[in-house]
C-alpha atoms as a PDB file:
ATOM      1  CA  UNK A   1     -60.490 -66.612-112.303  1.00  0.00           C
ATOM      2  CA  UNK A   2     -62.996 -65.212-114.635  1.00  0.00           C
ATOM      3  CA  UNK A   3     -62.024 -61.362-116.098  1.00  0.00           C
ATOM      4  CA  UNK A   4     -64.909 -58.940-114.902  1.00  0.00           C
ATOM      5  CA  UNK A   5     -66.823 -57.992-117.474  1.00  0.00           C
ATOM      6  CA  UNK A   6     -67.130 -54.536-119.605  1.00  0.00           C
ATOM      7  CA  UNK A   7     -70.148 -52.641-117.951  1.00  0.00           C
ATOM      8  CA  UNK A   8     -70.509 -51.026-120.907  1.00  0.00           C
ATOM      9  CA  UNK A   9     -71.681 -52.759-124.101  1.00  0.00           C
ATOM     10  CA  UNK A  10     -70.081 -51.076-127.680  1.00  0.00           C
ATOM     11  CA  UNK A  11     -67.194 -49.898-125.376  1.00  0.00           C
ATOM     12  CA  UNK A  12     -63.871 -51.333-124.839  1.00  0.00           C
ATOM     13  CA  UNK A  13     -63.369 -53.397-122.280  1.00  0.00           C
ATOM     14  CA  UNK A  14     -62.149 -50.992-119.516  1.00  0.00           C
ATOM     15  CA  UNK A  15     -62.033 -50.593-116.246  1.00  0.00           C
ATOM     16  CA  UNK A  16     -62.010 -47.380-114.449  1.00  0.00           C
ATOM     17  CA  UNK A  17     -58.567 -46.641-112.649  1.00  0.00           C
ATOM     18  CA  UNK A  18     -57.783 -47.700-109.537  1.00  0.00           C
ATOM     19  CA  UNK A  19     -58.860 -44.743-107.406  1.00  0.00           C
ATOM     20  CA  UNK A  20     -55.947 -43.326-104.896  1.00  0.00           C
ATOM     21  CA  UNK A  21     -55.873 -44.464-101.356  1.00  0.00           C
ATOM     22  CA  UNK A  22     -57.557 -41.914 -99.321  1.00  0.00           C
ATOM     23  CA  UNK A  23     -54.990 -40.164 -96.569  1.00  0.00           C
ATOM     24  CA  UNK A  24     -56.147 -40.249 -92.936  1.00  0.00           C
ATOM     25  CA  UNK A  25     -57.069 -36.442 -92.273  1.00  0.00           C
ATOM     26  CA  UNK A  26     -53.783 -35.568 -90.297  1.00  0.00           C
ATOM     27  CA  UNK A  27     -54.205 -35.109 -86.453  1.00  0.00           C
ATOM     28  CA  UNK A  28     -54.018 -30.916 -85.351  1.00  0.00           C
ATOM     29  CA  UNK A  29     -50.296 -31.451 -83.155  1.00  0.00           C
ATOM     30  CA  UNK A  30     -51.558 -30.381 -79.398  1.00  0.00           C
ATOM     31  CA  UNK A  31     -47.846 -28.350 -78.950  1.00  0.00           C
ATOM     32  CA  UNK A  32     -49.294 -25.402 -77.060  1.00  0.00           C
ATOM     33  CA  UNK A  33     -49.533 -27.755 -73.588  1.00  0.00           C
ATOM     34  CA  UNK A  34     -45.718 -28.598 -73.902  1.00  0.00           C
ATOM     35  CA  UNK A  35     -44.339 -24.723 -74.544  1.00  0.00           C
ATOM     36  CA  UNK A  36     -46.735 -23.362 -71.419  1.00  0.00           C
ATOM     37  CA  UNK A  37     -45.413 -26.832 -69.708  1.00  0.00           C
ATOM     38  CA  UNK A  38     -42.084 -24.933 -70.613  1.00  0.00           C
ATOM     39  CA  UNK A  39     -42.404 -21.723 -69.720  1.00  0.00           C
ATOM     40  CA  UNK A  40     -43.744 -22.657 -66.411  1.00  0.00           C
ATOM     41  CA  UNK A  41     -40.569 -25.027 -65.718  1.00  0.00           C
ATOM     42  CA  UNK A  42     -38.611 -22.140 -66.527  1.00  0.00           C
ATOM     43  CA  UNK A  43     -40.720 -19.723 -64.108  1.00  0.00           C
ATOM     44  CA  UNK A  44     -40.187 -22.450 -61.144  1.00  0.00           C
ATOM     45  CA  UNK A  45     -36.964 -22.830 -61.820  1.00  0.00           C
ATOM     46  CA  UNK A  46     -35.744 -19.452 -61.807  1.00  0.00           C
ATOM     47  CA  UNK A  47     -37.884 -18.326 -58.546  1.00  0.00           C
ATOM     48  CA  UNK A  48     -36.050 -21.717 -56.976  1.00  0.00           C
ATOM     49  CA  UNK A  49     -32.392 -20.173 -57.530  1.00  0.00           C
ATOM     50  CA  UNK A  50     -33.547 -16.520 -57.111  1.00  0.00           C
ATOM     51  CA  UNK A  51     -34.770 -17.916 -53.611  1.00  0.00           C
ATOM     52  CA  UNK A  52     -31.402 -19.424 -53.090  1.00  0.00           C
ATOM     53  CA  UNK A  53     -29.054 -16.328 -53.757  1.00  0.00           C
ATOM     54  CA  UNK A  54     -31.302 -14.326 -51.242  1.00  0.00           C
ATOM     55  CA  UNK A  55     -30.776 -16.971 -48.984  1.00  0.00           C
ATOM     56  CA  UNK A  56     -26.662 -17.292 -49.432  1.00  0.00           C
ATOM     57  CA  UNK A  57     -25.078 -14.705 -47.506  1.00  0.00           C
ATOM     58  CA  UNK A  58     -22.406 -12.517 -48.679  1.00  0.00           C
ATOM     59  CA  UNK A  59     -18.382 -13.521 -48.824  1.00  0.00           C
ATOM     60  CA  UNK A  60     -17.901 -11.695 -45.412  1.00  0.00           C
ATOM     61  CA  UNK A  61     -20.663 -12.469 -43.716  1.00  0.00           C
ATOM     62  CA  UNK A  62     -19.992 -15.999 -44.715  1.00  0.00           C
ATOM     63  CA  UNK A  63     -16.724 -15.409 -43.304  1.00  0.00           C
ATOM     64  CA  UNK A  64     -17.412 -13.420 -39.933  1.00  0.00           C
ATOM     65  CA  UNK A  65     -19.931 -16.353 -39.629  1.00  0.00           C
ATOM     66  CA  UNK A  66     -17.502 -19.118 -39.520  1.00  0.00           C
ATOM     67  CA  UNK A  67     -14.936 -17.289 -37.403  1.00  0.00           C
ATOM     68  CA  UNK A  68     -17.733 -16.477 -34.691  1.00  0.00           C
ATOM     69  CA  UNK A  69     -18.413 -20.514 -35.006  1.00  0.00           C
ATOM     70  CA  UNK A  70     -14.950 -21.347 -34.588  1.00  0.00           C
ATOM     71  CA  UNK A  71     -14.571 -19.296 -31.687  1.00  0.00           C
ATOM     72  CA  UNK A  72     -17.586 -20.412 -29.758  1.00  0.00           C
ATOM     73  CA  UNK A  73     -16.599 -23.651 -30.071  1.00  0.00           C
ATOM     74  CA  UNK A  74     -12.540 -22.974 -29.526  1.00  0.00           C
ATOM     75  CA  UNK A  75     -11.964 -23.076 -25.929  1.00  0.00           C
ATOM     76  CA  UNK A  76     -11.837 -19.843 -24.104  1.00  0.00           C
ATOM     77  CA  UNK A  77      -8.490 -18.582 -23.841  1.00  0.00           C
ATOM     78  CA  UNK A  78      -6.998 -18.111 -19.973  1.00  0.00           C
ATOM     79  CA  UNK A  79      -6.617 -14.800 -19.019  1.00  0.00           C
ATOM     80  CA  UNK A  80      -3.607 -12.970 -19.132  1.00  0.00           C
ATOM     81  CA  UNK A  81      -2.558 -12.100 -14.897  1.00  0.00           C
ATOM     82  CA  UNK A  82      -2.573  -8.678 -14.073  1.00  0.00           C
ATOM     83  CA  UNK A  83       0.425  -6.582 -14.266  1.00  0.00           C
ATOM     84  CA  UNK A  84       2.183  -5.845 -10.860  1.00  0.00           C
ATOM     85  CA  UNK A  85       1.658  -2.541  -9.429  1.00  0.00           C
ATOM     86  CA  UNK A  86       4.742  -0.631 -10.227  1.00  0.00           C
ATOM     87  CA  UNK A  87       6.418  -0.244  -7.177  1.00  0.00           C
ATOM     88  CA  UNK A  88       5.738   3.665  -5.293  1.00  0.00           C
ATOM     89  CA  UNK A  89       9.267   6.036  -5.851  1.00  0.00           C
ATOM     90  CA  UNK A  90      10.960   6.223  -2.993  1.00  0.00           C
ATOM     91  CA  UNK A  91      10.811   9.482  -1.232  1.00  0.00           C
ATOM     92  CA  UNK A  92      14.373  11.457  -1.399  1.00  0.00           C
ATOM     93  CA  UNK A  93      16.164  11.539   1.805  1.00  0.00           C
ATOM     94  CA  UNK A  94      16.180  15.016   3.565  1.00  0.00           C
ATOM     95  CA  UNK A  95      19.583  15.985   3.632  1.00  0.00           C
ATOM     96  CA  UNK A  96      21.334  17.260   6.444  1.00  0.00           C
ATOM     97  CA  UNK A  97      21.578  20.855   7.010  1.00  0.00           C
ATOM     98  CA  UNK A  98      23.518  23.460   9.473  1.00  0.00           C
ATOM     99  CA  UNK A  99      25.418  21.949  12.267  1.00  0.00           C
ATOM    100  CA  UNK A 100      24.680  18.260  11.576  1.00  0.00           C
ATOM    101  CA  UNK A 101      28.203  16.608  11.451  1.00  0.00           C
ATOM    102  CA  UNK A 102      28.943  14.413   7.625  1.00  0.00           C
ATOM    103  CA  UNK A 103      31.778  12.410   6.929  1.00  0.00           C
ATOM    104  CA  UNK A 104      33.110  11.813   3.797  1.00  0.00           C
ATOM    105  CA  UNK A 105      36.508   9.394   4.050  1.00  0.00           C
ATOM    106  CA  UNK A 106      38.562  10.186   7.293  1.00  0.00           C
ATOM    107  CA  UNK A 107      37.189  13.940   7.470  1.00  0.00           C
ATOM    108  CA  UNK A 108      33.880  14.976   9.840  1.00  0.00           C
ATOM    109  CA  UNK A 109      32.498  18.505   8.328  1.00  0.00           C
ATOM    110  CA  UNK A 110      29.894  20.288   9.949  1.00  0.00           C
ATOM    111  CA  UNK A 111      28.612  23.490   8.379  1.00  0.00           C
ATOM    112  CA  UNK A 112      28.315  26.298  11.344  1.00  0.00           C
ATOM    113  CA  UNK A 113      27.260  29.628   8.555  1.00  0.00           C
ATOM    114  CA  UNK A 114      26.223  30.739   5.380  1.00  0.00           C
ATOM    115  CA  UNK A 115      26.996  34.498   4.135  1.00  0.00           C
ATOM    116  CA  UNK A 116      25.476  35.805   1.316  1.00  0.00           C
ATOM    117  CA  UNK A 117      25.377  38.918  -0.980  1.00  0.00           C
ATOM    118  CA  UNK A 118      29.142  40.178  -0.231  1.00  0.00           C
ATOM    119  CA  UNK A 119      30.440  42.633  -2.537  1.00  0.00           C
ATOM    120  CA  UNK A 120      34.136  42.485  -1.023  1.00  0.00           C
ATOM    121  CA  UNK A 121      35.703  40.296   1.169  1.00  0.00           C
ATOM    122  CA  UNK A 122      39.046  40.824   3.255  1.00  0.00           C
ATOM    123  CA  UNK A 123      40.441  43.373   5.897  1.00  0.00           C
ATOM    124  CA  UNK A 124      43.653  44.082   4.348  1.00  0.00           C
ATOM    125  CA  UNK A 125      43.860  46.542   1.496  1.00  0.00           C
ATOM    126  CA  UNK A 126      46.502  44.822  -0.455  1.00  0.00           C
ATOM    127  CA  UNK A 127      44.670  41.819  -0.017  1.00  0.00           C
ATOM    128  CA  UNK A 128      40.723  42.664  -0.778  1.00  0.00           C
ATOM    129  CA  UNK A 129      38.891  40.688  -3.954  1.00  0.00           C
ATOM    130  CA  UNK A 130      36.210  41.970  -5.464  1.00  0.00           C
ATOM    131  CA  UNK A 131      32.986  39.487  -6.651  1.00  0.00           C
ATOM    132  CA  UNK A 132      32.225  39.424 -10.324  1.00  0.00           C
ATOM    133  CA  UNK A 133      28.583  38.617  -8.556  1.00  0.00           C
ATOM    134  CA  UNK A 134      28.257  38.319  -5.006  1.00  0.00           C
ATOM    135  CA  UNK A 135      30.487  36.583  -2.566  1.00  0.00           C
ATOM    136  CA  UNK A 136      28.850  33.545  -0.645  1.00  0.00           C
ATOM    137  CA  UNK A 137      31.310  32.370   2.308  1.00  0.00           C
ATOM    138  CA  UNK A 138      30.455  29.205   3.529  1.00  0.00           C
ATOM    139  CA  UNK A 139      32.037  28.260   6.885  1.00  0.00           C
ATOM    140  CA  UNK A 140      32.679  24.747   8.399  1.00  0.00           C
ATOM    141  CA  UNK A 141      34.587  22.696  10.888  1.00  0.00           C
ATOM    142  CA  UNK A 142      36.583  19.826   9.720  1.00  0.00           C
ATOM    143  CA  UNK A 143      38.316  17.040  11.999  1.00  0.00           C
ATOM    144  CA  UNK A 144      40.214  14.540  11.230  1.00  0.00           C
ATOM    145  CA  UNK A 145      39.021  11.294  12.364  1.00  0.00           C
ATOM    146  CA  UNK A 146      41.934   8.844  11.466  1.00  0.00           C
ATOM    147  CA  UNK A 147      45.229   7.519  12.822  1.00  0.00           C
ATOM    148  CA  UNK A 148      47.302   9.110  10.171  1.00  0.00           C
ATOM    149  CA  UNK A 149      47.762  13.239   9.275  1.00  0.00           C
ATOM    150  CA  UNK A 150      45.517  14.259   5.966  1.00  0.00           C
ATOM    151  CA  UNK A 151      45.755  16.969   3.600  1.00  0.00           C
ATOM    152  CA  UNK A 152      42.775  19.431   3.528  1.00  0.00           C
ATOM    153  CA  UNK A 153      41.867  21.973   0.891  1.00  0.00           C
ATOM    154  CA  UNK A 154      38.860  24.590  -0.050  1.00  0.00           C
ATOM    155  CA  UNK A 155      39.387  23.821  -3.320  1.00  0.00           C
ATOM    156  CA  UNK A 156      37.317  20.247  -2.866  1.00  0.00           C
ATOM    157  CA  UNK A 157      34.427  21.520  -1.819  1.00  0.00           C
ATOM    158  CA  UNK A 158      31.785  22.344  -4.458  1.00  0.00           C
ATOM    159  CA  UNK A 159      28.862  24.818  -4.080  1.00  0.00           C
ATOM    160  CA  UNK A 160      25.576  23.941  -5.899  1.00  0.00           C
ATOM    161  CA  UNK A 161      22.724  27.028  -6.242  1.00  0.00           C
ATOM    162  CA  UNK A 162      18.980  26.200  -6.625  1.00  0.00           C
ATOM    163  CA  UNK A 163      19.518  25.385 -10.268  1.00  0.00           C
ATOM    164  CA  UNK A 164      21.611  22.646  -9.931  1.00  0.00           C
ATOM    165  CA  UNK A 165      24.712  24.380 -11.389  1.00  0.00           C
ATOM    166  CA  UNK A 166      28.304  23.825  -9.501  1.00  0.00           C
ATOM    167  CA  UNK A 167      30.531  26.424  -8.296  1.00  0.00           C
ATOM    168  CA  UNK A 168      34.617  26.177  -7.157  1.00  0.00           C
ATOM    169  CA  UNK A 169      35.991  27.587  -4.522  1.00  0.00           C
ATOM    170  CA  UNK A 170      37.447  31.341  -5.010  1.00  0.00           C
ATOM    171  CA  UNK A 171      41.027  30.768  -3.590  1.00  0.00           C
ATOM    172  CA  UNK A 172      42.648  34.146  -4.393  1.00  0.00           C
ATOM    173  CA  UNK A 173      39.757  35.511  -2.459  1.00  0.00           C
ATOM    174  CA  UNK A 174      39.945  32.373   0.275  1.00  0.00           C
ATOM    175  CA  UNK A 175      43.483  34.002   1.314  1.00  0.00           C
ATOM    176  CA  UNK A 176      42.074  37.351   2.201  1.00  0.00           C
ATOM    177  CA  UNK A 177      39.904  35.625   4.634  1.00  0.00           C
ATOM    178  CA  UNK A 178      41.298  34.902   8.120  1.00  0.00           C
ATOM    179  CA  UNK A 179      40.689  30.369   7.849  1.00  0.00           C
ATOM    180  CA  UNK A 180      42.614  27.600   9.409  1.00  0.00           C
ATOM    181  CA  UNK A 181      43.003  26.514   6.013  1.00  0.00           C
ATOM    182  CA  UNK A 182      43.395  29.388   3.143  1.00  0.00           C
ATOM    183  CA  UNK A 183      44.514  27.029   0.252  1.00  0.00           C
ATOM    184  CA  UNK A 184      46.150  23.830   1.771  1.00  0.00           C
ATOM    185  CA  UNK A 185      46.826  22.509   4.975  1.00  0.00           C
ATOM    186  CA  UNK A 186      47.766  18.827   6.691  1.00  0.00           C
ATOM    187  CA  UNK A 187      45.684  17.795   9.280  1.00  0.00           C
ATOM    188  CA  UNK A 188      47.039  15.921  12.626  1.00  0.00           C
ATOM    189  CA  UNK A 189      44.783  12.465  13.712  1.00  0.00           C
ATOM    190  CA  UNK A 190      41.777  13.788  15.750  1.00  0.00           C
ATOM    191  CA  UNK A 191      42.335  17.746  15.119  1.00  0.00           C
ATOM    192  CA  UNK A 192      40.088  20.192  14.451  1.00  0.00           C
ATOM    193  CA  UNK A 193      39.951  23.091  12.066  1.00  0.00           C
ATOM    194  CA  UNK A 194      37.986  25.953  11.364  1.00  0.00           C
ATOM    195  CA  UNK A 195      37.789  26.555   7.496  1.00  0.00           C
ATOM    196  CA  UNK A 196      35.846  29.465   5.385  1.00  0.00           C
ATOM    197  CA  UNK A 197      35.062  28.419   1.741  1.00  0.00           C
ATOM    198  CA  UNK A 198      34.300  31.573  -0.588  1.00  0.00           C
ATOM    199  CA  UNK A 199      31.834  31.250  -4.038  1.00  0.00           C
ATOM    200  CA  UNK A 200      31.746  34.144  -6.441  1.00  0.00           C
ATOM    201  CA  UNK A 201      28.342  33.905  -7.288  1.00  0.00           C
ATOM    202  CA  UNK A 202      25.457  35.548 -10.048  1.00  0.00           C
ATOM    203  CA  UNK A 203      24.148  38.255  -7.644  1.00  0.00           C
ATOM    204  CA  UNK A 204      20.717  36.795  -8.129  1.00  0.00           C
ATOM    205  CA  UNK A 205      21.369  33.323  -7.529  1.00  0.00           C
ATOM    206  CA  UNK A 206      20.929  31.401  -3.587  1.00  0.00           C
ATOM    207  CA  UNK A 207      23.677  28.710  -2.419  1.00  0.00           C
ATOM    208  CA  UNK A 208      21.036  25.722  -1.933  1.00  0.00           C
ATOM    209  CA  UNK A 209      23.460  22.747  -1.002  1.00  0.00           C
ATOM    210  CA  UNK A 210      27.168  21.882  -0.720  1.00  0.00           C
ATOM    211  CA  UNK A 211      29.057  18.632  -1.207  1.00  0.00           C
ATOM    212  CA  UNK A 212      32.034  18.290   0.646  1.00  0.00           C
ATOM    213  CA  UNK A 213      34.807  15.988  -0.393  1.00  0.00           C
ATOM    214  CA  UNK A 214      37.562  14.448   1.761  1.00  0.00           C
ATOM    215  CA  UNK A 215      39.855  14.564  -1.258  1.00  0.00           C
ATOM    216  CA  UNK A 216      39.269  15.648  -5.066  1.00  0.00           C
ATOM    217  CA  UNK A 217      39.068  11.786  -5.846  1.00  0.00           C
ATOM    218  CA  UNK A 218      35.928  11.107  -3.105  1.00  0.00           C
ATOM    219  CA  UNK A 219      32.403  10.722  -3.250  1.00  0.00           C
ATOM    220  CA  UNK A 220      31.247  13.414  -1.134  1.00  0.00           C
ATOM    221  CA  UNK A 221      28.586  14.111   1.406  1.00  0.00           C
ATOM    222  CA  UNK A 222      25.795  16.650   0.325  1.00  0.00           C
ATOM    223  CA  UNK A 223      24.631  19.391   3.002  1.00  0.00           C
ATOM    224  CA  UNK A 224      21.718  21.957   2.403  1.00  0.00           C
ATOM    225  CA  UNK A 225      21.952  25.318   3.496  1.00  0.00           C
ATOM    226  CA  UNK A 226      18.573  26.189   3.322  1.00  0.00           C
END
């Protein structure tokens, strides 16, 4: 291959450097598409899950929302039956009163009188009592309806005032008093006595019922006096 020749006569042969490659003019970088690309991803996104969480309700209500679904679709429970009526008190018995014949064991009493508001009682001086209250003589007949003779006394029969409080029998003033039976006395099968039962009473209080006993170890049968 032939050598190029000097363009330039009188001048050494040279040749002119070899000139530097020329750089393509770099391209502007488009980056502001991608950051608004960005920042509008990042707008969506966050209106998205800000739309969600007012959408979610709260722990509660989540809560109260699942038990109301549960119990719609649970099966309605039976209903409990209706209590019985309580039954109505039954009304207390009337007692008997003056001159209805009671029995209590193998005696029949019927109360014939009710004195009130004595002060004294008995005719003979040696033997006269004074109340600490008022004397209330109670008087009754008494028969013995069995085979077999019975004891009797005053002393059995119990005295009850309006108040529900009990009274004995006044014996010591009981004796003063002229009664079939003063403190103690045996009854004959089918015999009748008259007997006179004195209280020492508060002056202020009423004899309401009595309960008379066929012996100090019986039930009784209740008489009002009123």
């Amino acid at each position: 291959m032939t050598a190029p020749q000097n363009p330039l006569p009188g001048q050494p042969n040279q040749f002119p450097a070899t000139p530097p490659a020329v750089q393509p003019p770099k391209k502007k970088s488009k980056k502001w598409p991608w950051v608004v690309g960005a920042i509008a991803a990042v707008v969506v996104i966050s209106a998205i899950s800000n739309g969600k969480d007012d959408a979610t309700p709260a722990d509660g209500q989540t809560a109260a929302a699942d038990v109301v679904a549960v119990d719609a679709a649970a099966p309605a429970a039976p209903a409990a039956p209706a209590p019985a009526p309580a039954p109505a008190p039954a009304a207390k018995k009337a007692l008997p009163g003056l001159n209805a014949p009671v029995r209590d064991g193998k005696f029949e009493f019927v109360v014939t009188d009710v004195e009130t508001g004595l002060g004294t009682v008995g005719d003979n001086p040696f033997l006269t009592k004074k109340a600490q209250g008022q004397f209330v003589i109670v008087t009754m007949t008494v028969q013995n309806t069995s085979d077999k003779p019975k004891g009797l006394s005053p002393s059995d029969q119990e005295l009850y005032d309006s108040q529900g409080r009990k009274f004995t029998a006044d014996t010591s003033a009981g004796i003063a008093l002229d009664s079939d039976v003063s403190v103690w006395d045996e009854i004959n099968p089918g015999n009748k006595v008259t007997m006179k039962v004195v209280y020492d009473m508060p002056a202020d209080t009423a004899p309401a019922e009595m309960e008379l006993h066929d012996s100090m170890f019986s039930s009784g049968s209740r008489v009002a006096l009123r």
